[in-house]
Protein backbone atom coordinates (compact mmCIF):
# COMPACT_ATOMS: atom_id res chain seq x y z
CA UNK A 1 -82.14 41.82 74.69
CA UNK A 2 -83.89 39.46 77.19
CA UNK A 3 -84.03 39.36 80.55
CA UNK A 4 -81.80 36.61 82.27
CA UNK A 5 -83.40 33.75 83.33
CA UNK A 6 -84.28 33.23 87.06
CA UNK A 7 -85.22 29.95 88.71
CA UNK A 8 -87.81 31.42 90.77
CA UNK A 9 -89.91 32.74 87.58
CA UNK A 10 -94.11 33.15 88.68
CA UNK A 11 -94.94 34.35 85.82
CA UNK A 12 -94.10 33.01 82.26
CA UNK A 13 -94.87 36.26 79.57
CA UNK A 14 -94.21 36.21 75.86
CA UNK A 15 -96.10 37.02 72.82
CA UNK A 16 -96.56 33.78 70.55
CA UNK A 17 -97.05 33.78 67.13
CA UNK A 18 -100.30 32.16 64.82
CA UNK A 19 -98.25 28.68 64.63
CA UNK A 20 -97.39 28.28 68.10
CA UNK A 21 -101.25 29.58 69.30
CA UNK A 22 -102.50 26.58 66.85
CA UNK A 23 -100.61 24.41 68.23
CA UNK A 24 -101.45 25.29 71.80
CA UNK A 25 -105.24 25.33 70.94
CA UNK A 26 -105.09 21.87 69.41
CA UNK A 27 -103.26 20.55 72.43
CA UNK A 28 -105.61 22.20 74.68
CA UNK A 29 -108.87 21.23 72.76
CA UNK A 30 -109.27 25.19 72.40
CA UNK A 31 -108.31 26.24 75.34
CA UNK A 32 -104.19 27.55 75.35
CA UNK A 33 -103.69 27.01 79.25
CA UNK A 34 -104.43 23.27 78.97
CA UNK A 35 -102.78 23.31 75.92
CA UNK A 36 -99.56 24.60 77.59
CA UNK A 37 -100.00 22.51 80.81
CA UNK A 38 -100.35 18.88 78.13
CA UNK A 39 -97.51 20.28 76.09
CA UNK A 40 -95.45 20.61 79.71
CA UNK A 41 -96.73 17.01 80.93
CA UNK A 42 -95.44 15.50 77.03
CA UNK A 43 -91.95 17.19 77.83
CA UNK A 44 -91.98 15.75 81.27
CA UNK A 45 -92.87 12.16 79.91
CA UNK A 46 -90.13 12.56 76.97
CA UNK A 47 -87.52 13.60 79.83
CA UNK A 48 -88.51 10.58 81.57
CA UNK A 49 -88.20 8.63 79.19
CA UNK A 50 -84.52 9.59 78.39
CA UNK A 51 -84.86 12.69 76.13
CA UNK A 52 -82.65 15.48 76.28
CA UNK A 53 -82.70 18.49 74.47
CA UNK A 54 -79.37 18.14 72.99
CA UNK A 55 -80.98 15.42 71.51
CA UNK A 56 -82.48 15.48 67.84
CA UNK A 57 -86.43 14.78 68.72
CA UNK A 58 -87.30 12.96 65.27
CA UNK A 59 -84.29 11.01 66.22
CA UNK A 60 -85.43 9.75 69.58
CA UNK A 61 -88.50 9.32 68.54
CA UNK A 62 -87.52 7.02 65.63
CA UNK A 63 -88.67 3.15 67.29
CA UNK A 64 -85.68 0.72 67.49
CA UNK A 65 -86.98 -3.09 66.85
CA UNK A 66 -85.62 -6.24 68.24
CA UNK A 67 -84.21 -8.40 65.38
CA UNK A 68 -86.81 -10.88 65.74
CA UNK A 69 -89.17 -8.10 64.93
CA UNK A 70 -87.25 -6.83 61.95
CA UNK A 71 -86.96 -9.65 60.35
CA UNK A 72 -90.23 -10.43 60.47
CA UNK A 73 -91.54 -7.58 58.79
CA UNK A 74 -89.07 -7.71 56.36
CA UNK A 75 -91.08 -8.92 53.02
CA UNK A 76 -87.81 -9.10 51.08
CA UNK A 77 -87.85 -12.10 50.26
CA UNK A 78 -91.32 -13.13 49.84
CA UNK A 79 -91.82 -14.67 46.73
């Protein structure tokens, strides 16, 4: 069972798996602390941006064009 979270948390401990230390390493150029500190500064930029984790991410991601824009890429009805 985990421990309940506390707000004032110094230290941040948990064993990660191969996946998540790939992904940490590529983030961080091969080194996991910057990895972890640029995965924390994308979060922050997502959050300020208007994400929320109730929020599917491939979802918010997804762009939403103007009409103009649509319709201008839309080769339809070229001929």
């Amino acid at each position: 069972m985990p421990r309940p979270c506390k707000i004032d948390t110094v230290w941040f401990k948990r064993r990660i798996g191969n996946a998540e230390r790939k992904i940490l390493m590529a983030a961080g150029q091969g080194d996991l602390s910057l990895g972890w500190h640029h995965l924390l500064e994308t979060y922050q930029n997502l959050w300020e941006r208007g994400y929320r984790p109730t929020v599917d991410l491939n979802d918010f991601l997804v762009p939403v064009y103007p009409k103009e824009l649509k319709s201008a890429t839309d080769c339809s009805d070229a001929k």
